[in-house]
C-alpha atoms as a PDB file:
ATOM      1  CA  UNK A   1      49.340 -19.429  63.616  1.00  0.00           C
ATOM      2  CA  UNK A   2      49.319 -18.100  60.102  1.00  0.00           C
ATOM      3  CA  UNK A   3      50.923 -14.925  59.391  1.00  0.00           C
ATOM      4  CA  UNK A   4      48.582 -12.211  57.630  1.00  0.00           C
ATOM      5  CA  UNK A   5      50.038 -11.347  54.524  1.00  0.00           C
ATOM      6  CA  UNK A   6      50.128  -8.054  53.834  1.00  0.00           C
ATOM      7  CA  UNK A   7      47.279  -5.761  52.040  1.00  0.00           C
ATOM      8  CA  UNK A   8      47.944  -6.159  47.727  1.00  0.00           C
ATOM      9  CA  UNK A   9      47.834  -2.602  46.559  1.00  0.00           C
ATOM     10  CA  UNK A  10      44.441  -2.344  44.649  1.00  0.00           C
ATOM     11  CA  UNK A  11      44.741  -1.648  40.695  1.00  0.00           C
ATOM     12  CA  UNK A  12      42.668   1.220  39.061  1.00  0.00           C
ATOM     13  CA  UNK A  13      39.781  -0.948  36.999  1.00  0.00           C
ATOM     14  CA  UNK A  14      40.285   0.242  33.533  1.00  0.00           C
ATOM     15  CA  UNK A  15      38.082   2.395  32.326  1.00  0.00           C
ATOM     16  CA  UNK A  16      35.693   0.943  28.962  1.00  0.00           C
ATOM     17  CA  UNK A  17      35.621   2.522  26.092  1.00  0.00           C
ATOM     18  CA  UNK A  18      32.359   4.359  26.271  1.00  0.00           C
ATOM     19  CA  UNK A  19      33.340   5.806  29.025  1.00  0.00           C
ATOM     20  CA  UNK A  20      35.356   9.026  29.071  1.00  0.00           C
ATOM     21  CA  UNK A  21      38.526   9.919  31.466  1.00  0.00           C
ATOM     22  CA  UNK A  22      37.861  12.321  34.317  1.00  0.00           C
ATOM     23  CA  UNK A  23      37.802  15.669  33.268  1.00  0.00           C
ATOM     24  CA  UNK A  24      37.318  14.835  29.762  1.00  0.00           C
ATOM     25  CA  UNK A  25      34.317  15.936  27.322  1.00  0.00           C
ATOM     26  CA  UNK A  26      32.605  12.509  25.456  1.00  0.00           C
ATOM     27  CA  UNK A  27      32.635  11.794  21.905  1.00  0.00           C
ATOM     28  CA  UNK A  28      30.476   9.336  21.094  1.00  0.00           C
ATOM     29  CA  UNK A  29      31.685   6.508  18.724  1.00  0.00           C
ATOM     30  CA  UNK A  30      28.757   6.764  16.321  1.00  0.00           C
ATOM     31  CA  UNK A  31      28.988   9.498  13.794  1.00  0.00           C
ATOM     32  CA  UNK A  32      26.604  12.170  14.455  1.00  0.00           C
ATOM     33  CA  UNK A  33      25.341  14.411  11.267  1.00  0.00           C
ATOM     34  CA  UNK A  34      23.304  17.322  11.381  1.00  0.00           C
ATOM     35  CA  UNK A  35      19.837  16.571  10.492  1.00  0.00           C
ATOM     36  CA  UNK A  36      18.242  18.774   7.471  1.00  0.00           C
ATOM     37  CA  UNK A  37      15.436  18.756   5.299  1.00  0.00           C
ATOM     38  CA  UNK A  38      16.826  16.125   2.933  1.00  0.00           C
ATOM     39  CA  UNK A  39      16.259  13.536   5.616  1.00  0.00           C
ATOM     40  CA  UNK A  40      12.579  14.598   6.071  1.00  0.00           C
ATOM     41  CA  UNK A  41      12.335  14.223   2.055  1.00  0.00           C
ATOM     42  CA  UNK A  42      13.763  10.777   2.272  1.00  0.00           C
ATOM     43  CA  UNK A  43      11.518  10.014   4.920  1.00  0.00           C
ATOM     44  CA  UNK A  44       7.875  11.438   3.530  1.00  0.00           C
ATOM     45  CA  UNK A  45       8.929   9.758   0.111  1.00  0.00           C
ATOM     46  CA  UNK A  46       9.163   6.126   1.491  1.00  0.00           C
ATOM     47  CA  UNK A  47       6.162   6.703   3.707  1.00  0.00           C
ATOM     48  CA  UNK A  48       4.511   8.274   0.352  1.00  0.00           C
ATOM     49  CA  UNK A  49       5.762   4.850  -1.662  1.00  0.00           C
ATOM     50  CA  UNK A  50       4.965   2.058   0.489  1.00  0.00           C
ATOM     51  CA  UNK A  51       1.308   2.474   1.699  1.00  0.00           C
ATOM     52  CA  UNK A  52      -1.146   0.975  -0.071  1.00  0.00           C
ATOM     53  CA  UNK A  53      -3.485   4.287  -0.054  1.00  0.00           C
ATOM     54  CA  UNK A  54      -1.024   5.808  -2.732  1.00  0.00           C
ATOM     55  CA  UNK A  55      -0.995   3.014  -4.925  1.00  0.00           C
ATOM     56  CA  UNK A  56      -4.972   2.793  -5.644  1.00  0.00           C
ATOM     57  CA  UNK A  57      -5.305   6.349  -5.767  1.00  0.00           C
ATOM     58  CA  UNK A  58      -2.874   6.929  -8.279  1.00  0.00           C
ATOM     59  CA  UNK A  59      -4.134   3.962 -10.188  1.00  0.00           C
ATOM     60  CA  UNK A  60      -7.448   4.673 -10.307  1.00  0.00           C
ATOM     61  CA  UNK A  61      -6.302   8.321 -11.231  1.00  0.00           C
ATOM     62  CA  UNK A  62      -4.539   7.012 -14.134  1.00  0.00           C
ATOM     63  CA  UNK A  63      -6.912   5.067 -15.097  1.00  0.00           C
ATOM     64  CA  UNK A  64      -9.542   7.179 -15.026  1.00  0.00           C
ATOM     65  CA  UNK A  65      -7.203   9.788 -16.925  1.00  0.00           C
ATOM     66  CA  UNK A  66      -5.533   7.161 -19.616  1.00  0.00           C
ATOM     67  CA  UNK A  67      -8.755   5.202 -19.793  1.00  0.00           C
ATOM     68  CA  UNK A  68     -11.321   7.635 -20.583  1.00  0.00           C
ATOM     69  CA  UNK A  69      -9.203   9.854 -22.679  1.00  0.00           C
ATOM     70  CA  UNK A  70      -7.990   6.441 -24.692  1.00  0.00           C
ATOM     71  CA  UNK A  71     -11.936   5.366 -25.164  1.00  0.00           C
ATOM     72  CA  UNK A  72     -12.720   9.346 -25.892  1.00  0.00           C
ATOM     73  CA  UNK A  73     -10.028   9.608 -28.380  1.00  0.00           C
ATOM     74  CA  UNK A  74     -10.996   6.617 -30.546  1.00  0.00           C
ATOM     75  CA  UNK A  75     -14.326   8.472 -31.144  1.00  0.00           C
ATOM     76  CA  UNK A  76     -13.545  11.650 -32.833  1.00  0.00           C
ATOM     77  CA  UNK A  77     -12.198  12.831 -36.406  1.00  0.00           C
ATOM     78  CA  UNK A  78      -9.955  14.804 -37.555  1.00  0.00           C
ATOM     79  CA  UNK A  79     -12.521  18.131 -37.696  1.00  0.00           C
ATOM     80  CA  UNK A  80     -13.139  17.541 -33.924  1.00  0.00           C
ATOM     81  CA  UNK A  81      -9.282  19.019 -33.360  1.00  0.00           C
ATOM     82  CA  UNK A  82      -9.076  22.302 -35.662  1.00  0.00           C
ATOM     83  CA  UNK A  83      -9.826  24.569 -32.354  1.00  0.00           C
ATOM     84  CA  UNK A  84      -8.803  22.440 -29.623  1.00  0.00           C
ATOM     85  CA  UNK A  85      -6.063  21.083 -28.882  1.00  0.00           C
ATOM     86  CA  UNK A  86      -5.092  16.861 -28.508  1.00  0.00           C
ATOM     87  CA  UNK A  87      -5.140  16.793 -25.109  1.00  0.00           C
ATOM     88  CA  UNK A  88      -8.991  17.534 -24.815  1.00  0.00           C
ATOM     89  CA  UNK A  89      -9.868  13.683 -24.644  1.00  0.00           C
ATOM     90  CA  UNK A  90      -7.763  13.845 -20.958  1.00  0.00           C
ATOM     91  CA  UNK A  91     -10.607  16.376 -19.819  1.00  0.00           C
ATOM     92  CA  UNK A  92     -13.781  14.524 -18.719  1.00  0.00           C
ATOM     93  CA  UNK A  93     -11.184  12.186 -16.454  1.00  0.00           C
ATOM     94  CA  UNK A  94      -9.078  14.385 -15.072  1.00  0.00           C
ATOM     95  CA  UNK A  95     -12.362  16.257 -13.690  1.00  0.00           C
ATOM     96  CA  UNK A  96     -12.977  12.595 -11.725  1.00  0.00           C
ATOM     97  CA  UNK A  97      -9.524  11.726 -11.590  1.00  0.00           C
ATOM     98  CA  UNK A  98      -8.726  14.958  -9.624  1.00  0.00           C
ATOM     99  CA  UNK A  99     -10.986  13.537  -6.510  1.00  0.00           C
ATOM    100  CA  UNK A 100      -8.567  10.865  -6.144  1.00  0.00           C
ATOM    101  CA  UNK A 101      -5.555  13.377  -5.934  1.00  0.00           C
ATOM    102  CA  UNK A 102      -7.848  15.300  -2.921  1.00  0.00           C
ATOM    103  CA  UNK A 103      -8.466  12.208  -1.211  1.00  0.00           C
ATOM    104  CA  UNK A 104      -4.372  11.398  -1.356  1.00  0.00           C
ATOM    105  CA  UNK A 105      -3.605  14.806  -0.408  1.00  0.00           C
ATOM    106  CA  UNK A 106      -5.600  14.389   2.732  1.00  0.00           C
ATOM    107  CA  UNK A 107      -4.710  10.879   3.769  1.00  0.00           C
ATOM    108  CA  UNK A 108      -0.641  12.479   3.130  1.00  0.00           C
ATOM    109  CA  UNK A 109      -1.070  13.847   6.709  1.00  0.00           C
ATOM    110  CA  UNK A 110      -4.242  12.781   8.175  1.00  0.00           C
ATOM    111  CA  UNK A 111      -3.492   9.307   8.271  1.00  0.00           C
ATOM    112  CA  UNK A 112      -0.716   9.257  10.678  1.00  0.00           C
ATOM    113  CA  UNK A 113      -3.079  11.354  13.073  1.00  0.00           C
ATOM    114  CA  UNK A 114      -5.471   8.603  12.625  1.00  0.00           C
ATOM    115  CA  UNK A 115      -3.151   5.795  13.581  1.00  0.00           C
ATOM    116  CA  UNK A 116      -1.182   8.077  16.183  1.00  0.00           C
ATOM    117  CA  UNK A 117       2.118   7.347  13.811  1.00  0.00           C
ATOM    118  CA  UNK A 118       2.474  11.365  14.319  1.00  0.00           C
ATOM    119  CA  UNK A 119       3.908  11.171  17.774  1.00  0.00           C
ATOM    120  CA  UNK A 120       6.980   8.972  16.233  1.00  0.00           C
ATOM    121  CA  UNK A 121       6.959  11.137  13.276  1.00  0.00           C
ATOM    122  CA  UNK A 122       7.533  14.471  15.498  1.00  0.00           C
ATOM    123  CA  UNK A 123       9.991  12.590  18.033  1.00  0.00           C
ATOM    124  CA  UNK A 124      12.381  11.759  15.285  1.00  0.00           C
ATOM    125  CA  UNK A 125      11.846  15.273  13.883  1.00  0.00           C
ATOM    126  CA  UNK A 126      11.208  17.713  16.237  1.00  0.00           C
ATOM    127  CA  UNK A 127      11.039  20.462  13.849  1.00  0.00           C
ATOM    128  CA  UNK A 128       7.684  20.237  12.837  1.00  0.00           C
ATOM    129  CA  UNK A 129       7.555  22.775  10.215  1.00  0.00           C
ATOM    130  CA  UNK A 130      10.591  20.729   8.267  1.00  0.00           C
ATOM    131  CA  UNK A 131       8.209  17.663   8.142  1.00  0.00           C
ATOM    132  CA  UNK A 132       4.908  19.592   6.820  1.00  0.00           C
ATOM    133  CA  UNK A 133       7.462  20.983   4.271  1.00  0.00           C
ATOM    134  CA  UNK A 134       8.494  17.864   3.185  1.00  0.00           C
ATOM    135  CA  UNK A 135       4.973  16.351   2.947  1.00  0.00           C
ATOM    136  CA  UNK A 136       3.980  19.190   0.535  1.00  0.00           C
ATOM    137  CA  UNK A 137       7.177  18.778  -1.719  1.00  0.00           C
ATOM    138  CA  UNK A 138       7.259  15.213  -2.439  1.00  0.00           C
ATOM    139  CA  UNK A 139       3.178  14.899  -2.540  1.00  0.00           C
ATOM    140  CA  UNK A 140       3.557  17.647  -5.165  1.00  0.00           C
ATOM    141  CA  UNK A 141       6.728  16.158  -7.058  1.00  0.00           C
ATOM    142  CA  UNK A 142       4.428  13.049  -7.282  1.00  0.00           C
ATOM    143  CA  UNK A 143       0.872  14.398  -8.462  1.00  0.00           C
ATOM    144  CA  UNK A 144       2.363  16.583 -10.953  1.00  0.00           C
ATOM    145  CA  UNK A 145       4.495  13.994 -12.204  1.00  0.00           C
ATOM    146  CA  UNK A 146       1.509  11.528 -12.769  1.00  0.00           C
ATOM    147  CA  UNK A 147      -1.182  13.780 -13.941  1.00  0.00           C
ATOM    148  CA  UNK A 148       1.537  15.486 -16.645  1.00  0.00           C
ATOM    149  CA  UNK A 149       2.167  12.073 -17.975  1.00  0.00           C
ATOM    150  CA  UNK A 150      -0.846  10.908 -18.128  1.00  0.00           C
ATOM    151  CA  UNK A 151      -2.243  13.924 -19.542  1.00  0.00           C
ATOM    152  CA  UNK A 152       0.198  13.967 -21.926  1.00  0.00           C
ATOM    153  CA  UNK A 153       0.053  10.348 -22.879  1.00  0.00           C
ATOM    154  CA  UNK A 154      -3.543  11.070 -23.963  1.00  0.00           C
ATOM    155  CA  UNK A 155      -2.100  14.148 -26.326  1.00  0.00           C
ATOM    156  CA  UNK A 156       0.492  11.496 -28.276  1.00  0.00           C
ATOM    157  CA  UNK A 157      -2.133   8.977 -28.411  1.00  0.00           C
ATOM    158  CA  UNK A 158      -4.832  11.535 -29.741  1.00  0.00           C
ATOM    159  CA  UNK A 159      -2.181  13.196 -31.883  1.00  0.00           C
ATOM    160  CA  UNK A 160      -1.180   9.886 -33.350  1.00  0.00           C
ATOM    161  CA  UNK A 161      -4.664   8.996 -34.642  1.00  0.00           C
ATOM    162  CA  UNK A 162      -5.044  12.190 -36.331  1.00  0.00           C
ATOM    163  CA  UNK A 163      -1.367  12.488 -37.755  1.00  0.00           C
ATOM    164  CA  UNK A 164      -2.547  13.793 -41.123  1.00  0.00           C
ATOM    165  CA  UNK A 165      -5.129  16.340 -39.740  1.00  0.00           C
ATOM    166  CA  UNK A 166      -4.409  19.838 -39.659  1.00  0.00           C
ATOM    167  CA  UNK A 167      -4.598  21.207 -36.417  1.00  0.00           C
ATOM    168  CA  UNK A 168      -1.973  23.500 -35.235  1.00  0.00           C
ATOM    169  CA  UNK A 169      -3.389  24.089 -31.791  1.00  0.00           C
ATOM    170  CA  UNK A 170      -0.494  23.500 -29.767  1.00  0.00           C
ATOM    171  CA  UNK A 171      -1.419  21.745 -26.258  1.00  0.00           C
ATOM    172  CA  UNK A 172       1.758  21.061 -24.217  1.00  0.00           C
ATOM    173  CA  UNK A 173       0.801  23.811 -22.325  1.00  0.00           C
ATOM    174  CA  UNK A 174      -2.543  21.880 -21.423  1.00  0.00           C
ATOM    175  CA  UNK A 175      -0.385  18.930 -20.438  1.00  0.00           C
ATOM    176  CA  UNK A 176       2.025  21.655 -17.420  1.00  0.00           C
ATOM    177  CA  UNK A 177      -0.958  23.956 -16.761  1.00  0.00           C
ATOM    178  CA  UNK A 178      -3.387  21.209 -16.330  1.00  0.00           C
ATOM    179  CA  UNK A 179      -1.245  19.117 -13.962  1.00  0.00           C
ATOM    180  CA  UNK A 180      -1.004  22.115 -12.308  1.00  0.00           C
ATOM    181  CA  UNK A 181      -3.680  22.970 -11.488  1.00  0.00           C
ATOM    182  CA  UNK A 182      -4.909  19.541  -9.740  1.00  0.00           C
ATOM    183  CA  UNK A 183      -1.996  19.076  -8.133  1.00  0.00           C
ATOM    184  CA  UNK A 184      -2.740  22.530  -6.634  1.00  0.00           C
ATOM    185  CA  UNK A 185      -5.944  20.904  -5.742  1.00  0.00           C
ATOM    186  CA  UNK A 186      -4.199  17.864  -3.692  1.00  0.00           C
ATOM    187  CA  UNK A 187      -1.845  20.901  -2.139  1.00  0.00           C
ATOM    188  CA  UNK A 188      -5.007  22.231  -0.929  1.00  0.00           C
ATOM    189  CA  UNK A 189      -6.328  19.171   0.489  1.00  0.00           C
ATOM    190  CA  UNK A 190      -3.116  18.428   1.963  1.00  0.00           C
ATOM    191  CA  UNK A 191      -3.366  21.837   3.942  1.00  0.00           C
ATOM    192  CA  UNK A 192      -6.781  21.520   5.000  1.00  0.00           C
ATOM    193  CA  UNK A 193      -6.508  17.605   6.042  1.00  0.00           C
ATOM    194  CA  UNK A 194      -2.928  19.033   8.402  1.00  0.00           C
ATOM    195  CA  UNK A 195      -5.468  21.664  10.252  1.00  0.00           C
ATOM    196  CA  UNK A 196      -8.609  19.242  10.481  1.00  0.00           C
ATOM    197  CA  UNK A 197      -6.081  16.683  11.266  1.00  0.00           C
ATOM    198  CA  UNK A 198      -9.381  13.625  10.507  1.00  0.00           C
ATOM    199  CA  UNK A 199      -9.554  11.966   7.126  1.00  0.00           C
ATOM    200  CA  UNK A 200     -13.655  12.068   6.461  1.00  0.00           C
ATOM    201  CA  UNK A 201     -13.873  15.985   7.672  1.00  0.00           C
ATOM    202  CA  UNK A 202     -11.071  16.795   5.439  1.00  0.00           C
ATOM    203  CA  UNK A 203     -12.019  15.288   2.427  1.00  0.00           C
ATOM    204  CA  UNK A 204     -15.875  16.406   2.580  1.00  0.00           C
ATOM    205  CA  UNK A 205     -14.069  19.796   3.156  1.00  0.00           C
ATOM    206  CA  UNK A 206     -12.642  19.315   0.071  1.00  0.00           C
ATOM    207  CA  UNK A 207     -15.752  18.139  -1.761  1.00  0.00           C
ATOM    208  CA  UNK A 208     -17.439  20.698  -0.977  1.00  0.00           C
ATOM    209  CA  UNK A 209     -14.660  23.359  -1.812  1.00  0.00           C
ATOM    210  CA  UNK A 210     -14.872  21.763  -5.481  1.00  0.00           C
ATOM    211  CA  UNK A 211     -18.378  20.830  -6.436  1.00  0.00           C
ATOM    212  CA  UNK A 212     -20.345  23.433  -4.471  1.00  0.00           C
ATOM    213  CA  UNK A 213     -19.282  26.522  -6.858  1.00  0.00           C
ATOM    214  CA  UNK A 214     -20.423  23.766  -9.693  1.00  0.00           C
ATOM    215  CA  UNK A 215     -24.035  23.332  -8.364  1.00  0.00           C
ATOM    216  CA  UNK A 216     -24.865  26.856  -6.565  1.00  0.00           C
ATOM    217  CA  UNK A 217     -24.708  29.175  -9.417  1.00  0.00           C
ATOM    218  CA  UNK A 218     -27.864  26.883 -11.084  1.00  0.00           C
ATOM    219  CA  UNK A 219     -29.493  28.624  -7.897  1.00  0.00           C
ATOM    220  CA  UNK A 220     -27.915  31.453  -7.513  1.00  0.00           C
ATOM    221  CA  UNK A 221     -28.944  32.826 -10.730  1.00  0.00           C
ATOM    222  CA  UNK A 222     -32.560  31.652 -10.415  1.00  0.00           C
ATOM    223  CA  UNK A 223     -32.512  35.074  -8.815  1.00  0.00           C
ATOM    224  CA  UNK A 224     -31.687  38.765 -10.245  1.00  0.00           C
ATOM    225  CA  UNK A 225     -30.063  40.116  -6.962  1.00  0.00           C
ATOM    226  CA  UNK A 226     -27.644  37.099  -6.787  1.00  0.00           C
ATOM    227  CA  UNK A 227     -27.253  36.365 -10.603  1.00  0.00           C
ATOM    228  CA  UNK A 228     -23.812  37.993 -10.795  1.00  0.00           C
ATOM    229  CA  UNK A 229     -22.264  36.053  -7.159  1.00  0.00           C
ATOM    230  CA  UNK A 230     -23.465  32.962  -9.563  1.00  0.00           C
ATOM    231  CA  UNK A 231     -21.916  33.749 -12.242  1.00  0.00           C
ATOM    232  CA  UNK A 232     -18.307  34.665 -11.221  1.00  0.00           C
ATOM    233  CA  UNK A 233     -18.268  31.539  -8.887  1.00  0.00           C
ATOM    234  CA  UNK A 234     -19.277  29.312 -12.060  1.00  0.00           C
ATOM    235  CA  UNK A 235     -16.551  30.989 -13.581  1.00  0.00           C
ATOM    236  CA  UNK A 236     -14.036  29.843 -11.114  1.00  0.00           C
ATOM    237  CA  UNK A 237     -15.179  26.479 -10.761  1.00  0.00           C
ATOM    238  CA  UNK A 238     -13.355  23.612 -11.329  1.00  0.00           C
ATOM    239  CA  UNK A 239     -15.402  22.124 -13.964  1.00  0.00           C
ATOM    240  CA  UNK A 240     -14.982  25.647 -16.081  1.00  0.00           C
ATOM    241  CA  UNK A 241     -11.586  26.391 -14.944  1.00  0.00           C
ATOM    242  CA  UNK A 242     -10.451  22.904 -16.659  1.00  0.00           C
ATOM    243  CA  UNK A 243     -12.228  23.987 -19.498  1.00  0.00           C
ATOM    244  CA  UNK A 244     -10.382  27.143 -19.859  1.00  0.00           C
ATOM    245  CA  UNK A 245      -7.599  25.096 -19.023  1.00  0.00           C
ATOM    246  CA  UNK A 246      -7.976  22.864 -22.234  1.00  0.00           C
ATOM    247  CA  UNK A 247      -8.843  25.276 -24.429  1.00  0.00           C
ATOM    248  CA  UNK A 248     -12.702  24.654 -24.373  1.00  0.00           C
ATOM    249  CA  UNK A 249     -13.675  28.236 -23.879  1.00  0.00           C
ATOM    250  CA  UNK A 250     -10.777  30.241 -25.520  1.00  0.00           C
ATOM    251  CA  UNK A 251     -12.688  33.343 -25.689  1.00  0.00           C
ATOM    252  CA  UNK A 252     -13.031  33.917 -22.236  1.00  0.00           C
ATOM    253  CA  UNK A 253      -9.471  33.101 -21.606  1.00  0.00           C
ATOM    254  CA  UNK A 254      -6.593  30.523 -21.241  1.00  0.00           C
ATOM    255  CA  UNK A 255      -7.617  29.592 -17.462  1.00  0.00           C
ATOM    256  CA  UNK A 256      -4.873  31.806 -16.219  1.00  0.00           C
ATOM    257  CA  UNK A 257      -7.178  33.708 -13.681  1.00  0.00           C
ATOM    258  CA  UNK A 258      -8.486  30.732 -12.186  1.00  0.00           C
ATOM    259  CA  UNK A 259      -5.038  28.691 -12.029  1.00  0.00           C
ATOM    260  CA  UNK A 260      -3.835  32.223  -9.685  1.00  0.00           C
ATOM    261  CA  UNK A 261      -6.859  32.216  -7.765  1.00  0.00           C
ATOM    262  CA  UNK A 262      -6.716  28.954  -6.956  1.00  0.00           C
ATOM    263  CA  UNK A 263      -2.874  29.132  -6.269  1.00  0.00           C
ATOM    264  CA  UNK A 264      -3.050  32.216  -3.649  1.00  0.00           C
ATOM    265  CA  UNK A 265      -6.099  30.146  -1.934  1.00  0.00           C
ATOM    266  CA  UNK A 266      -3.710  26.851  -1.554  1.00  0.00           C
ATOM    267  CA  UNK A 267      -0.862  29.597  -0.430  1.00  0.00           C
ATOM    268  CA  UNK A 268      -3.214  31.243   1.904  1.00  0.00           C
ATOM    269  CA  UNK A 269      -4.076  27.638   3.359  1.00  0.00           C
ATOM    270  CA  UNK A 270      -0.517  26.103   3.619  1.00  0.00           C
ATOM    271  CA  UNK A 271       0.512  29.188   6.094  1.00  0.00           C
ATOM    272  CA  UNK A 272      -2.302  28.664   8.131  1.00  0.00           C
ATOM    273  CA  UNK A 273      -1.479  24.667   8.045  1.00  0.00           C
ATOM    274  CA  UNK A 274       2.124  25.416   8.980  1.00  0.00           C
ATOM    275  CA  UNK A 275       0.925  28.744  11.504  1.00  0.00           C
ATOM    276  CA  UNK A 276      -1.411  25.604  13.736  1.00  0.00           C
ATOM    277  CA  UNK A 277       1.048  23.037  13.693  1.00  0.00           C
ATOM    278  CA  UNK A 278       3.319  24.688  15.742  1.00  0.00           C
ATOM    279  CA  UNK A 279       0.713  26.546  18.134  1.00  0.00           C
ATOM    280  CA  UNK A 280      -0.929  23.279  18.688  1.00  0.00           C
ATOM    281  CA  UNK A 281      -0.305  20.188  20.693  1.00  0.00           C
ATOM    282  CA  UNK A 282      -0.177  16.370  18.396  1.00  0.00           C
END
């Protein structure tokens, strides 16, 4: 008969490295930094950069802008500038290049809603308000960074042809107050598309919000009662405000009024934005 050898005493199994000691707190290998809204700006500007909706909307913008302001500029003299200043050629494309900057301002938000990329948006940053925020800043950064070049492009361009006319009308103000005000457009749009939260609604909102104070003082004014309603809204319409805006009315003003008006309005409609993304569910 064999003899039973005796029981081997049984070794503690090392513990791995993951794994913390009893009565010990983890630390977890990977470094862990404290997220802020830095990340959220790297994040909405590589979203903002890589789709394709950005690139024809800008490009169309610019060449709507460049384009029609190059073919406008070729066409006028010397004389046409002694009022105005150079950057007046850039007017009749920002007033159709600032449709592409509302359609981008709306597809900024609504088109993760559309494909349901907002879930994975909000799960990597809870804070919701941190990501609107971010959206606004770099769509802004971007708009007013195109539409003052190109704006400006048209001025040197313009300027250049008529070198050895004598109009002292200075217009880089035109080039900052006129980017301005249509990126304050694509702020708005950005706004309304983050409440609507669908693409087509948000951008016939925004239609609507710029050529309806165009066409309904033509009506309005058909009538005595209503004449003055007409008149102050074709005042503050986008067509007339760019005017102002570019010096084409200088006697009733530098487009001042309707550049605040329209900047309290986008204010008023970013708080609400930010007031129903965190009251509502994605």
């Amino acid at each position: 008969m064999s003899t039973p050898q005796p029981p081997m005493p049984q070794q503690a199994a090392a513990a791995p490295d993951w794994q913390a000691a009893p009565g010990t707190s983890y630390t977890s290998p990977i470094p862990v930094t404290r997220t802020h809204l830095g990340h959220a700006l790297h994040s909405e500007w590589t979203k903002i950069k890589s789709v394709r909706s950005t690139m024809w909307t800008l490009g169309i913008f610019l060449l709507l802008v460049i384009g029609i302001g190059f073919l406008v500029a070729v066409q006028t003299t010397n004389e046409d500038f002694q009022d105005v200043p150079f950057t007046v050629p850039a007017f009749i494309g920002l007033l159709l290049g600032q449709l592409c900057l509302l359609t981008l301002g709306v597809l900024v938000v609504s088109s993760e809603y559309g494909t349901g990329m907002i879930r994975t948006t909000f799960t990597a940053s809870p804070q919701r308000h941190r990501v609107l925020a971010a959206k606004l800043i770099i769509f802004f950064a971007v708009a007013f960074t195109v539409s003052a070049s190109a704006i400006g492009l048209v001025g040197l361009f313009t300027s250049s042809l008529h070198s050895s006319g004598d109009s002292d009308v200075p217009w880089a103000g035109t080039v900052f107050m006129g980017a301005l005000y249509v990126s304050l457009l694509g702020m708005l749009a950005l706004a309304v598309g983050s409440m609507l939260r669908h693409s087509a609604g948000a951008i016939t909102t925004m239609l609507g919000v710029v050529l309806l104070p165009s066409i309904m003082p033509a009506f309005l004014m058909m009538s005595d009662t209503l004449r003055t309603i007409g008149e102050k809204m074709q005042e503050y319409a986008a067509i007339s405000s760019l005017a102002r805006v570019f010096r084409l009315d200088s006697e009733s003003g530098n487009g001042g009024a309707q550049l605040g008006l329209l900047a309290g309005v986008t204010a008023a409609a970013v708080i609400a934005a930010f007031v129903l993304l965190e009251r509502r569910d994605v």
